[in-house]
Structures are given as C-alpha cells and as structure tokens.
PDB file of N, CA and C in Angstrom:
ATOM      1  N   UNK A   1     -22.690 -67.915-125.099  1.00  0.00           N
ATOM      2  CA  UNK A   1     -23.385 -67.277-126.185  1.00  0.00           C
ATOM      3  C   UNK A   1     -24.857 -67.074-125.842  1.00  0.00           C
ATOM      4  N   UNK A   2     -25.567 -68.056-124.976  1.00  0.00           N
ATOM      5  CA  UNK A   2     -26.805 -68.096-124.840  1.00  0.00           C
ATOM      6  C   UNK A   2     -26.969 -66.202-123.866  1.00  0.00           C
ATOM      7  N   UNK A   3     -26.158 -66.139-123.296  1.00  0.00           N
ATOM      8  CA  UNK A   3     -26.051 -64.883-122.201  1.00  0.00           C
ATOM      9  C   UNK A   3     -26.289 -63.762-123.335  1.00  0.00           C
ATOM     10  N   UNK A   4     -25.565 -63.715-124.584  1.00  0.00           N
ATOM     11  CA  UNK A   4     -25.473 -62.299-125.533  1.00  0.00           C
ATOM     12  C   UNK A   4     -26.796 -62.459-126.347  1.00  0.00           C
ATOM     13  N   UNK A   5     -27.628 -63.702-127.022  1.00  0.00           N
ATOM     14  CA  UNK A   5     -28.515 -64.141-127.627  1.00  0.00           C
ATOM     15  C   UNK A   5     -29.260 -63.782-126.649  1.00  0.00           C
ATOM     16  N   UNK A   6     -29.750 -63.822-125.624  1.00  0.00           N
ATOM     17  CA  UNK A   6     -30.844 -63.179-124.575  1.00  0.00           C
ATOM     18  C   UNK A   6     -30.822 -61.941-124.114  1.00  0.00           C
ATOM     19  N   UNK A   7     -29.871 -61.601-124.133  1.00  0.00           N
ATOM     20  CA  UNK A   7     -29.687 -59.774-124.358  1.00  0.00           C
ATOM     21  C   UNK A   7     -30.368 -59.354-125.470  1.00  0.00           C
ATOM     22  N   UNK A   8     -30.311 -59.762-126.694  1.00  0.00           N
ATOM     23  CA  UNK A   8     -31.011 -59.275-128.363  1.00  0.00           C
ATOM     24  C   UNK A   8     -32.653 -59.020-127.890  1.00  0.00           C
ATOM     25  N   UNK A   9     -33.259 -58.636-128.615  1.00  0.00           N
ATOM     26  CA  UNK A   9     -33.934 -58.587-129.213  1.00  0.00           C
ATOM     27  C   UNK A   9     -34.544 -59.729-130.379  1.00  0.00           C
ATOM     28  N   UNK A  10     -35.380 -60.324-130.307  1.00  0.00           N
ATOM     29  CA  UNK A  10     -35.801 -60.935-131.684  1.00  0.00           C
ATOM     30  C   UNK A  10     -35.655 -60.204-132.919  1.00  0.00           C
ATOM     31  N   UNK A  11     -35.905 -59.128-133.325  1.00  0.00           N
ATOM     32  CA  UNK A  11     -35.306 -58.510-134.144  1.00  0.00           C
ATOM     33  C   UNK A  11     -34.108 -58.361-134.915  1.00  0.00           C
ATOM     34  N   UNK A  12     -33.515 -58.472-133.551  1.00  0.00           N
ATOM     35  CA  UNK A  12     -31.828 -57.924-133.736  1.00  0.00           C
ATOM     36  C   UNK A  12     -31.149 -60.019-133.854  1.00  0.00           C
ATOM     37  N   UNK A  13     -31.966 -60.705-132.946  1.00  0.00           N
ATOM     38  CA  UNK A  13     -31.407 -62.102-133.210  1.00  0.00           C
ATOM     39  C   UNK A  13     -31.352 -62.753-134.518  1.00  0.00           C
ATOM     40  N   UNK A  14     -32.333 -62.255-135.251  1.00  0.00           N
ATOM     41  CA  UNK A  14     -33.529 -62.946-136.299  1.00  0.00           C
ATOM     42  C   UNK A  14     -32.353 -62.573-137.637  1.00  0.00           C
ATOM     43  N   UNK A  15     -31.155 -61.341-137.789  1.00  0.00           N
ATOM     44  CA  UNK A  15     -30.702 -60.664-138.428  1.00  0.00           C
ATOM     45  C   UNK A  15     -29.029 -60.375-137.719  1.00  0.00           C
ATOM     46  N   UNK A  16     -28.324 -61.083-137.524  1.00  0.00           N
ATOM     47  CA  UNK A  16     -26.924 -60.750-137.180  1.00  0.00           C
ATOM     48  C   UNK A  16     -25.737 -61.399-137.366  1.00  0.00           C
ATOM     49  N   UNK A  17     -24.768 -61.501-136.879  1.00  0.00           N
ATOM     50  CA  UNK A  17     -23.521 -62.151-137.165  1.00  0.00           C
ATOM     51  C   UNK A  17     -22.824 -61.756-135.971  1.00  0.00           C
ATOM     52  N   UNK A  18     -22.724 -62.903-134.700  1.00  0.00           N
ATOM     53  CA  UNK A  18     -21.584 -62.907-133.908  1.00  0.00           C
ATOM     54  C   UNK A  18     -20.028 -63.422-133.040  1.00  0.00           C
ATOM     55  N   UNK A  19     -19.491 -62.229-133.533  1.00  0.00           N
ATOM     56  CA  UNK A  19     -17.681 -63.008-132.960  1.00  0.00           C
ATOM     57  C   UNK A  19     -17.735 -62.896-131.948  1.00  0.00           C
ATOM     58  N   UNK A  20     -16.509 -63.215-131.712  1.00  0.00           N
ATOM     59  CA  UNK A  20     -16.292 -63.780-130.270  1.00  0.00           C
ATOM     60  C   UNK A  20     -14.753 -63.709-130.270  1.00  0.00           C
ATOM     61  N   UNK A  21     -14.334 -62.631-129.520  1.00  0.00           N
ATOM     62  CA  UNK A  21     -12.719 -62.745-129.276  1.00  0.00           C
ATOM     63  C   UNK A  21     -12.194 -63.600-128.329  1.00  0.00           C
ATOM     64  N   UNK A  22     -11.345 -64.210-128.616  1.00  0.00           N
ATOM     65  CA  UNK A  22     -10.841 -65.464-128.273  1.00  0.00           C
ATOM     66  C   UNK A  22     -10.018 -65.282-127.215  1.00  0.00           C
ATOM     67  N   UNK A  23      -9.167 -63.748-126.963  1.00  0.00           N
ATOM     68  CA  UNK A  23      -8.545 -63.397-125.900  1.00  0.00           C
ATOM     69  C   UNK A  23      -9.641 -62.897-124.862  1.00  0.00           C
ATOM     70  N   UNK A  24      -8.932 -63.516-123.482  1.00  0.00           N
ATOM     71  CA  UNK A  24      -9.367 -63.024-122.211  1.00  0.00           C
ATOM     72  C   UNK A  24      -9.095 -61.493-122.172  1.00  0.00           C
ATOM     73  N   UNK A  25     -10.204 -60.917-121.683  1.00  0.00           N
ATOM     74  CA  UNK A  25      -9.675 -59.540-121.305  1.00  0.00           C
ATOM     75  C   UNK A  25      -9.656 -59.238-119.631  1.00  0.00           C
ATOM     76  N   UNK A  26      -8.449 -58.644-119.236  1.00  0.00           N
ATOM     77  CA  UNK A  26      -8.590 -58.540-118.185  1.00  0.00           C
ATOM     78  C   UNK A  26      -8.805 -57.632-117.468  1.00  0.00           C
ATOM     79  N   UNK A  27      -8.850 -57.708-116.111  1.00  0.00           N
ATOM     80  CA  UNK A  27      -9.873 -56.892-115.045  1.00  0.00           C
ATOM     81  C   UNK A  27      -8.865 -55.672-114.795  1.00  0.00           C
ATOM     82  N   UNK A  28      -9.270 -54.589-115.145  1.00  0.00           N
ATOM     83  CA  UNK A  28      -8.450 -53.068-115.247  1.00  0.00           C
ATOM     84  C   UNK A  28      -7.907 -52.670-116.571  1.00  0.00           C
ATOM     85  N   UNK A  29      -8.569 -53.767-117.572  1.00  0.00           N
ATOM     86  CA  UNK A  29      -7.802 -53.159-118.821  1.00  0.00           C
ATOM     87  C   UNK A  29      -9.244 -52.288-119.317  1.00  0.00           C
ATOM     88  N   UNK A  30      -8.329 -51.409-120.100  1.00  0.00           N
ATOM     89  CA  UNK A  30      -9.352 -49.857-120.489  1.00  0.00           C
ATOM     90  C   UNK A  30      -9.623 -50.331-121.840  1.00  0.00           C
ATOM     91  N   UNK A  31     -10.943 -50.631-122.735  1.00  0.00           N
ATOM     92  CA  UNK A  31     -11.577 -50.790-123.764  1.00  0.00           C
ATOM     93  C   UNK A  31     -12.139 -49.416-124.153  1.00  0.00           C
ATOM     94  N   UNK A  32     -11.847 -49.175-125.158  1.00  0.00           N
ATOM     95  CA  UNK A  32     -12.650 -47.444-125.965  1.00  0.00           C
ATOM     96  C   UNK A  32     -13.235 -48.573-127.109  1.00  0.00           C
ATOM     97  N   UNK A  33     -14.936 -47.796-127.359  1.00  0.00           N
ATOM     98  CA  UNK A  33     -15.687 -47.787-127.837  1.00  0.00           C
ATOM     99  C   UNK A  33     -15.749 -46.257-128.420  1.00  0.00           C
ATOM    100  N   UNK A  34     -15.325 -45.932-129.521  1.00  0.00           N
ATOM    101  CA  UNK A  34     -15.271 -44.740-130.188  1.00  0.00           C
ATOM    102  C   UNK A  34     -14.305 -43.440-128.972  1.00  0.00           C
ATOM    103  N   UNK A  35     -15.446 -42.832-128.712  1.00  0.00           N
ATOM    104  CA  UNK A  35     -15.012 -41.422-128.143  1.00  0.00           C
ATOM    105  C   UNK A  35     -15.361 -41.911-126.354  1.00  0.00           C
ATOM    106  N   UNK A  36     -15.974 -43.341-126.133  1.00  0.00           N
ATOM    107  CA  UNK A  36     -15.709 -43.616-124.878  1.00  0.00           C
ATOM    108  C   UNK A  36     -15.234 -44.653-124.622  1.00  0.00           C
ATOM    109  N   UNK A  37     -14.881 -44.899-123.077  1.00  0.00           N
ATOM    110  CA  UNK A  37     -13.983 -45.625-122.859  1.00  0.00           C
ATOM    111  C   UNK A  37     -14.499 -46.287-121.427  1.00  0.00           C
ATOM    112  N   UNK A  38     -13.962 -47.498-121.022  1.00  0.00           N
ATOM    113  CA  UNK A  38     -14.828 -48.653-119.594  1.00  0.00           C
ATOM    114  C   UNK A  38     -13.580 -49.369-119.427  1.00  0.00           C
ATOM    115  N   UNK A  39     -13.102 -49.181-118.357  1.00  0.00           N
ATOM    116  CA  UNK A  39     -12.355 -50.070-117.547  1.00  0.00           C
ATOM    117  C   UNK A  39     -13.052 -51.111-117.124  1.00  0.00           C
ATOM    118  N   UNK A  40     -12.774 -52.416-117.175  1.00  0.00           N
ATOM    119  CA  UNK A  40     -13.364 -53.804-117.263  1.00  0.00           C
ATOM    120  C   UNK A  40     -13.255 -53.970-115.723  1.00  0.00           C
ATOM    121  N   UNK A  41     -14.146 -54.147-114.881  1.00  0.00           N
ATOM    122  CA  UNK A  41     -14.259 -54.495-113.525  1.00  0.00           C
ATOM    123  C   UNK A  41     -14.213 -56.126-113.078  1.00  0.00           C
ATOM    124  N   UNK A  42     -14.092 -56.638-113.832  1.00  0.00           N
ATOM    125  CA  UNK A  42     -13.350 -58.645-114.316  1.00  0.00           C
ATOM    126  C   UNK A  42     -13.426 -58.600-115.107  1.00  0.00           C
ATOM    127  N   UNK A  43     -12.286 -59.816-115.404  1.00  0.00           N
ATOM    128  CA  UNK A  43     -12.001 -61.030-116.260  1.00  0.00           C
ATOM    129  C   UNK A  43     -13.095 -60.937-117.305  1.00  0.00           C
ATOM    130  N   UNK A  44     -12.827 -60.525-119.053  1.00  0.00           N
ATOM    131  CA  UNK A  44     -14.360 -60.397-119.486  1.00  0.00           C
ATOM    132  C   UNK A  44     -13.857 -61.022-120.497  1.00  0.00           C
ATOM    133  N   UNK A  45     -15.044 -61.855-121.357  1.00  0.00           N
ATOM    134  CA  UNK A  45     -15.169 -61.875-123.041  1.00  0.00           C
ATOM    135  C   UNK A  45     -15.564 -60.773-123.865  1.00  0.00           C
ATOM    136  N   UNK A  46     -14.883 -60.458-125.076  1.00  0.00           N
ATOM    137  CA  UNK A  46     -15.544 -59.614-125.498  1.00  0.00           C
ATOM    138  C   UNK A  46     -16.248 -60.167-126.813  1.00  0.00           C
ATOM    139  N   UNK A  47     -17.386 -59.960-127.397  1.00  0.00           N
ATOM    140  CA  UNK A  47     -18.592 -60.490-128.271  1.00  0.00           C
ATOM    141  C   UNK A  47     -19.093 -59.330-128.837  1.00  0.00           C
ATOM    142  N   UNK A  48     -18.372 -59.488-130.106  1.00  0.00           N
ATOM    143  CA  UNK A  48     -19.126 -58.496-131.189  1.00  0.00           C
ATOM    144  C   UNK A  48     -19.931 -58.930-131.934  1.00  0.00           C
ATOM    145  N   UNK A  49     -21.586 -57.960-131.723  1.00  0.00           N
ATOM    146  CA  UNK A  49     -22.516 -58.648-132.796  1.00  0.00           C
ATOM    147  C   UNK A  49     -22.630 -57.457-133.559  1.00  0.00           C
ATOM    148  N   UNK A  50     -22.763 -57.845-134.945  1.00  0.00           N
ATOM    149  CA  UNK A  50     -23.389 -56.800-136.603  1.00  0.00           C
ATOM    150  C   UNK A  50     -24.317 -57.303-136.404  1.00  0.00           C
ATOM    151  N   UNK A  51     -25.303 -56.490-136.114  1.00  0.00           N
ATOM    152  CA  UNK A  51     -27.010 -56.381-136.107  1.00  0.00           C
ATOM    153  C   UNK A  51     -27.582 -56.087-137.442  1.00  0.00           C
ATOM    154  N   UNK A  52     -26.352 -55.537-138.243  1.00  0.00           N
ATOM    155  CA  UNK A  52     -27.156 -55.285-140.111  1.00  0.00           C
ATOM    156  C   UNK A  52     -25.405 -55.760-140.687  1.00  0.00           C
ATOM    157  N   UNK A  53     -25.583 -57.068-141.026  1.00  0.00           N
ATOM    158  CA  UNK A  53     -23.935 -57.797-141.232  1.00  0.00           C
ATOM    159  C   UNK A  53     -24.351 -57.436-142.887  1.00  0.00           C
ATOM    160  N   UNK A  54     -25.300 -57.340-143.687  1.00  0.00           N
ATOM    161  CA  UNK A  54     -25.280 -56.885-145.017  1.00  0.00           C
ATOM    162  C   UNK A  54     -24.634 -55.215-145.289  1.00  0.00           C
ATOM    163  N   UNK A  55     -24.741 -54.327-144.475  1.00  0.00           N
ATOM    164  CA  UNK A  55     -24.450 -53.437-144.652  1.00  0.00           C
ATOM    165  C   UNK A  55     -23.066 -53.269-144.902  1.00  0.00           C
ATOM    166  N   UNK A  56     -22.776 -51.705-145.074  1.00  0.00           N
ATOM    167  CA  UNK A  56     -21.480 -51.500-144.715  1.00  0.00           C
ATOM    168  C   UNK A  56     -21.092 -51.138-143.481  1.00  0.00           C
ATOM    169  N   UNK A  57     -19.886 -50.248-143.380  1.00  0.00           N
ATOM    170  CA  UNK A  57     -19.782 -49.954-142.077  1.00  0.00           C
ATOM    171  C   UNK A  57     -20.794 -48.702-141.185  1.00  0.00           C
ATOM    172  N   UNK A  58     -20.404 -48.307-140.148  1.00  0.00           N
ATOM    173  CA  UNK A  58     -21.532 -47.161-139.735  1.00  0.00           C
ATOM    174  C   UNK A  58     -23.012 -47.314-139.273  1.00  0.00           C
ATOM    175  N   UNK A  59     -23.214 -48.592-138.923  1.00  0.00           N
ATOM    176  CA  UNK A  59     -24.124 -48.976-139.143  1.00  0.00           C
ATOM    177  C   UNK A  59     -24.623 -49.799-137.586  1.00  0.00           C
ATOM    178  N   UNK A  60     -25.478 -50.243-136.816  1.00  0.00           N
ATOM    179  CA  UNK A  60     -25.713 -49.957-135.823  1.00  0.00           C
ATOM    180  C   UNK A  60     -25.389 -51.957-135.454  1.00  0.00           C
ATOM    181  N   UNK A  61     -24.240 -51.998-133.958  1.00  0.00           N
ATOM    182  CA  UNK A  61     -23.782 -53.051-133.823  1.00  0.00           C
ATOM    183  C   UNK A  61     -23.758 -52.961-132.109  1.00  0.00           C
ATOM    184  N   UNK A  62     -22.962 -54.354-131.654  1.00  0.00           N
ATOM    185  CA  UNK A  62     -23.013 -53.966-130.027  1.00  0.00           C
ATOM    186  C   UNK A  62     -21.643 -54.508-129.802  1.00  0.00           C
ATOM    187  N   UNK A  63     -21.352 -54.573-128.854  1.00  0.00           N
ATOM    188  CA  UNK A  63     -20.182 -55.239-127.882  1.00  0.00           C
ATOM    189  C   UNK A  63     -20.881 -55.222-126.708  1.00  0.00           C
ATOM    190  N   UNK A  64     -20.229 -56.851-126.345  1.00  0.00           N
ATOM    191  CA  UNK A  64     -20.857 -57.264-124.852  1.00  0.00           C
ATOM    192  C   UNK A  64     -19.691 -57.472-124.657  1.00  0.00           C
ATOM    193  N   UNK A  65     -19.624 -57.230-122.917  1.00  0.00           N
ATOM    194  CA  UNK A  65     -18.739 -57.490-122.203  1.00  0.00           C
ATOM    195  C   UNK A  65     -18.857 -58.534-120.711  1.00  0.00           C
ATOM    196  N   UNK A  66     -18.271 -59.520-121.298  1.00  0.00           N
ATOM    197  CA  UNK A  66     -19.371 -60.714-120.040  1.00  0.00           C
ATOM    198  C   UNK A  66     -18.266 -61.263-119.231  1.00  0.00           C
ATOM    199  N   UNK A  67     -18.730 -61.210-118.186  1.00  0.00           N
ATOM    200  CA  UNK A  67     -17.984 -61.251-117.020  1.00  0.00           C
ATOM    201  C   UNK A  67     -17.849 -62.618-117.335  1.00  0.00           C
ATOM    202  N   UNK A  68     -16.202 -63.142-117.207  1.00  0.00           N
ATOM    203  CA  UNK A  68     -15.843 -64.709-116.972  1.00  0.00           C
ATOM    204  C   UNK A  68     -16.069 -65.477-116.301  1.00  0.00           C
ATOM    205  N   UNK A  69     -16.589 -64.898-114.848  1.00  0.00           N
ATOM    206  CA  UNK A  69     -17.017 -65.953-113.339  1.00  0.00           C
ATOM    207  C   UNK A  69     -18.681 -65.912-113.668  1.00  0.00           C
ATOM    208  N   UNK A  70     -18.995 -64.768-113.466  1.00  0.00           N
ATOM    209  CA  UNK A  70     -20.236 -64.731-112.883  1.00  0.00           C
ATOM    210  C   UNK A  70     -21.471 -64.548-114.448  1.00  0.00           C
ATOM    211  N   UNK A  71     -20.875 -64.456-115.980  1.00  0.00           N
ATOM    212  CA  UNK A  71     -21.565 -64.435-116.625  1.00  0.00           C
ATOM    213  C   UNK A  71     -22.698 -62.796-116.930  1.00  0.00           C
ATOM    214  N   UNK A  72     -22.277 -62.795-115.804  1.00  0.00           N
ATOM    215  CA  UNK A  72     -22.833 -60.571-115.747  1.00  0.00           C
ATOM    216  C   UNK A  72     -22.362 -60.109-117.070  1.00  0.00           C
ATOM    217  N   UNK A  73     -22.590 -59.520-118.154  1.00  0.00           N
ATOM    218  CA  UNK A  73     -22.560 -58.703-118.923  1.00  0.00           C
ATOM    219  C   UNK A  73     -23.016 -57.325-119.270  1.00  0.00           C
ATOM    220  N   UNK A  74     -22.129 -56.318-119.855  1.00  0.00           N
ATOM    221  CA  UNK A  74     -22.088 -54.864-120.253  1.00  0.00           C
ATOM    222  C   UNK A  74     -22.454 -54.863-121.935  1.00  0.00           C
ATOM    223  N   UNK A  75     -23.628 -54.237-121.974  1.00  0.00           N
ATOM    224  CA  UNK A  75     -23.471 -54.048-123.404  1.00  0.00           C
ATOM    225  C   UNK A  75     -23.188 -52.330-123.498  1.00  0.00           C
ATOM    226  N   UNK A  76     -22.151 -52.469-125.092  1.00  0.00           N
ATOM    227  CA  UNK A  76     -21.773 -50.999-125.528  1.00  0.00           C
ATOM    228  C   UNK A  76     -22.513 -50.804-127.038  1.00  0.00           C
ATOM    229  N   UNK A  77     -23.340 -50.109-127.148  1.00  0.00           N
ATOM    230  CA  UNK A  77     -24.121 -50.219-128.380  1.00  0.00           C
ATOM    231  C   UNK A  77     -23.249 -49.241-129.438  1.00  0.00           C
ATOM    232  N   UNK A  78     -22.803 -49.454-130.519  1.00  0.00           N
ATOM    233  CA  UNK A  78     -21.083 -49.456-131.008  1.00  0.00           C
ATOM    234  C   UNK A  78     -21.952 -48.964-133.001  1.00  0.00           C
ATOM    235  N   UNK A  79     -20.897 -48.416-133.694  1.00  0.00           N
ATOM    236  CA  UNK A  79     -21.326 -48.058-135.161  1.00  0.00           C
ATOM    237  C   UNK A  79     -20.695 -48.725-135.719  1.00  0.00           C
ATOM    238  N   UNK A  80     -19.291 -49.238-135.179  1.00  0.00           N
ATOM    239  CA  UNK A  80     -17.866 -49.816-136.293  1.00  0.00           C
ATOM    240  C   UNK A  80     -17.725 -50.917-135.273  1.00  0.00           C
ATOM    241  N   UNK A  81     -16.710 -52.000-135.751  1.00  0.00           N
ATOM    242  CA  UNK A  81     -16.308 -53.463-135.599  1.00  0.00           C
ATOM    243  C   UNK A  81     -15.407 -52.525-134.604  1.00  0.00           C
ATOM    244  N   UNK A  82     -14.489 -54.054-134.036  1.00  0.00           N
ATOM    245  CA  UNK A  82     -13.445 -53.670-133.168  1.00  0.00           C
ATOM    246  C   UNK A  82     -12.070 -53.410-134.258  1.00  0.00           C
ATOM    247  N   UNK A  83     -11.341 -53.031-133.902  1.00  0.00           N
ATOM    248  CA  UNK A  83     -10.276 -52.910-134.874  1.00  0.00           C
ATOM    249  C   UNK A  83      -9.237 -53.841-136.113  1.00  0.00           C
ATOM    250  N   UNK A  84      -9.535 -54.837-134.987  1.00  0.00           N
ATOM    251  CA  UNK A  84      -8.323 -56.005-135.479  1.00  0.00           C
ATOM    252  C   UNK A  84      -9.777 -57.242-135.543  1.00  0.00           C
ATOM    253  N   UNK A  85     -11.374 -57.087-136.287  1.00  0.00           N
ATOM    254  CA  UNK A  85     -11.850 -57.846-135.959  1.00  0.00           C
ATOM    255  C   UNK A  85     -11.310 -58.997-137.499  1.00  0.00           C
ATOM    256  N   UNK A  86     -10.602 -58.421-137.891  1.00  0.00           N
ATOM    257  CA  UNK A  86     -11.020 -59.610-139.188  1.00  0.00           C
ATOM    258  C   UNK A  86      -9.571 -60.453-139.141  1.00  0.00           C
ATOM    259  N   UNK A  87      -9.463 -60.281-137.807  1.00  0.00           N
ATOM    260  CA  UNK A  87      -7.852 -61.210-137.430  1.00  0.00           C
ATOM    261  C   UNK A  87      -8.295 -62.724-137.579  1.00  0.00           C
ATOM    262  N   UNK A  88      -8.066 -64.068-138.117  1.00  0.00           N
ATOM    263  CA  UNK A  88      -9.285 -64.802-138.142  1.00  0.00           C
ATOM    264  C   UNK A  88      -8.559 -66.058-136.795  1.00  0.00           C
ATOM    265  N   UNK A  89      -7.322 -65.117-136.419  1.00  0.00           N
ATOM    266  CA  UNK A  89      -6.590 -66.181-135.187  1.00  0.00           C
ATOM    267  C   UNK A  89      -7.488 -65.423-134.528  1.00  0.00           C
ATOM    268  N   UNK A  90      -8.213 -64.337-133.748  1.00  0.00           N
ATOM    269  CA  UNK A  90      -8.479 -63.876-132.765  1.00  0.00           C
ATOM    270  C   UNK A  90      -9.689 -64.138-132.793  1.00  0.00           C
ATOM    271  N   UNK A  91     -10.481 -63.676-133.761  1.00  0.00           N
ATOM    272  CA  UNK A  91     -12.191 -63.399-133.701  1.00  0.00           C
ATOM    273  C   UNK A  91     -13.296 -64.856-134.089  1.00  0.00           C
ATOM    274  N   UNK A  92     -13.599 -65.184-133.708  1.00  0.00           N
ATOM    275  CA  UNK A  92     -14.393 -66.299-134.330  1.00  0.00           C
ATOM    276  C   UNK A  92     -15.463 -66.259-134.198  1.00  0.00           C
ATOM    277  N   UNK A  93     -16.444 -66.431-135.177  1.00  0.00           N
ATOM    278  CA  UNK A  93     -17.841 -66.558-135.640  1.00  0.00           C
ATOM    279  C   UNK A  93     -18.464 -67.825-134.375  1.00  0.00           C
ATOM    280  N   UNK A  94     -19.072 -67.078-133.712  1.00  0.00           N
ATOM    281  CA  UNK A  94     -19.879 -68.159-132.723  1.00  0.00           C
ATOM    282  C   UNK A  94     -21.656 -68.338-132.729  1.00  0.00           C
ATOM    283  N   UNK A  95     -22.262 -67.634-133.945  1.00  0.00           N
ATOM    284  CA  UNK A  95     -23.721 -67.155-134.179  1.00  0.00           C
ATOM    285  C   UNK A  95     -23.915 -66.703-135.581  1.00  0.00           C
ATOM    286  N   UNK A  96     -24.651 -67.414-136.103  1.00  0.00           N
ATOM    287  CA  UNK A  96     -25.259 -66.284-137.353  1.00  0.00           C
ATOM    288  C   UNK A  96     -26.596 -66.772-137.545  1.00  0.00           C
ATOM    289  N   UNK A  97     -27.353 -65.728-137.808  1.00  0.00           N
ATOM    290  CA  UNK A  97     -28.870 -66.099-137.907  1.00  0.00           C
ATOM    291  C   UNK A  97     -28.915 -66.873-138.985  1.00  0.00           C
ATOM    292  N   UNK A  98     -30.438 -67.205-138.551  1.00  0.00           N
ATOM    293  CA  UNK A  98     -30.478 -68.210-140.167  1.00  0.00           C
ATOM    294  C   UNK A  98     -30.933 -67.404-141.187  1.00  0.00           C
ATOM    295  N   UNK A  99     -31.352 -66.182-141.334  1.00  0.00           N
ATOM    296  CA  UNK A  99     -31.213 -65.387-142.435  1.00  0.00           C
ATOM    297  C   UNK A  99     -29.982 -65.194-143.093  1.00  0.00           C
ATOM    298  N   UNK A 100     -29.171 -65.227-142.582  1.00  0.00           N
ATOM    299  CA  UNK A 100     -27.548 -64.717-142.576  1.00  0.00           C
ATOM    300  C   UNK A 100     -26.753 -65.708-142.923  1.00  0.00           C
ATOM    301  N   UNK A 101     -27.159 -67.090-143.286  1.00  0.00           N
ATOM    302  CA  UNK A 101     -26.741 -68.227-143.709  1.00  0.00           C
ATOM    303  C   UNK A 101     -27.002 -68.788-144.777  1.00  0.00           C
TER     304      UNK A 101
END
C-alpha cells in the first residue's frame, strides 16, 4: 500500500478510499479501463483508489497496477470503479483518509 500512497498526491491522499483486489492478476491477462485496454507484463495487484469517494460516479479515480516481484507499478487514471468492485469477497478496503473516516 505504501507503493500506491506514494504515487498520490497529498491532495489526492488527504481525500480517498482504497481497495485492493484480493485476486492475483496474471502476466498476459488483458485489463480494459473504459475504451482502453493493457496487457499486464507480470504477476500484478490491482488497487482501486476514489479520489472523490463522496461523490457519485464519473468522477475522477485511478487503478494501479503493481507488479508482484518487483513492486513497479502502472497507474490508469479511470472515471468509474472496476466492475464487480462491491464484491466484498474480492475487494477490500486497505486505506481511507482520515477525512473519509
């Protein structure tokens, strides 16, 4: 978590809410982010942060994609959640600001 929290912004830290999918994703699987799409080059976590978690949807969020060995991460700067985020076996809350608490 410390890897996606140092990616932010103070701004964006100070104000968010982040999951954390619990499944491994693996190396050649194809992730779409709206109208694009990234084949995962390793083993990744994927970490969705709501940068405005008061809002509704449409609203400006990220997905990181962090490499499992080496901790390297991809950010996809994203409008909507992932699909299946409110699965509560899959997604788990690993961050929320202290505004947000």
């Amino acid at each position: 978590m410390r890897i996606v929290l140092g990616a932010l912004s103070p701004a964006e830290q100070s104000n968010c809410i982040a999951l954390l999918d619990t499944r491994l994703r693996r190396r050649g699987e194809v992730m779409r982010f709206g109208a694009r799409q990234l084949t995962l080059p390793a083993d990744s976590f994927d970490v969705f942060v709501d940068l405005l978690p008061q809002a509704n949807w449409g609203h400006p969020a990220a997905r990181f994609l962090v490499d499992a060995e080496s901790g390297d991460y991809q950010r996809q700067d994203v409008s909507f959640p992932p699909e299946d985020v409110a699965a509560p076996e899959r997604f788990v809350e690993v961050f929320r600001s202290a505004q947000r608490r």
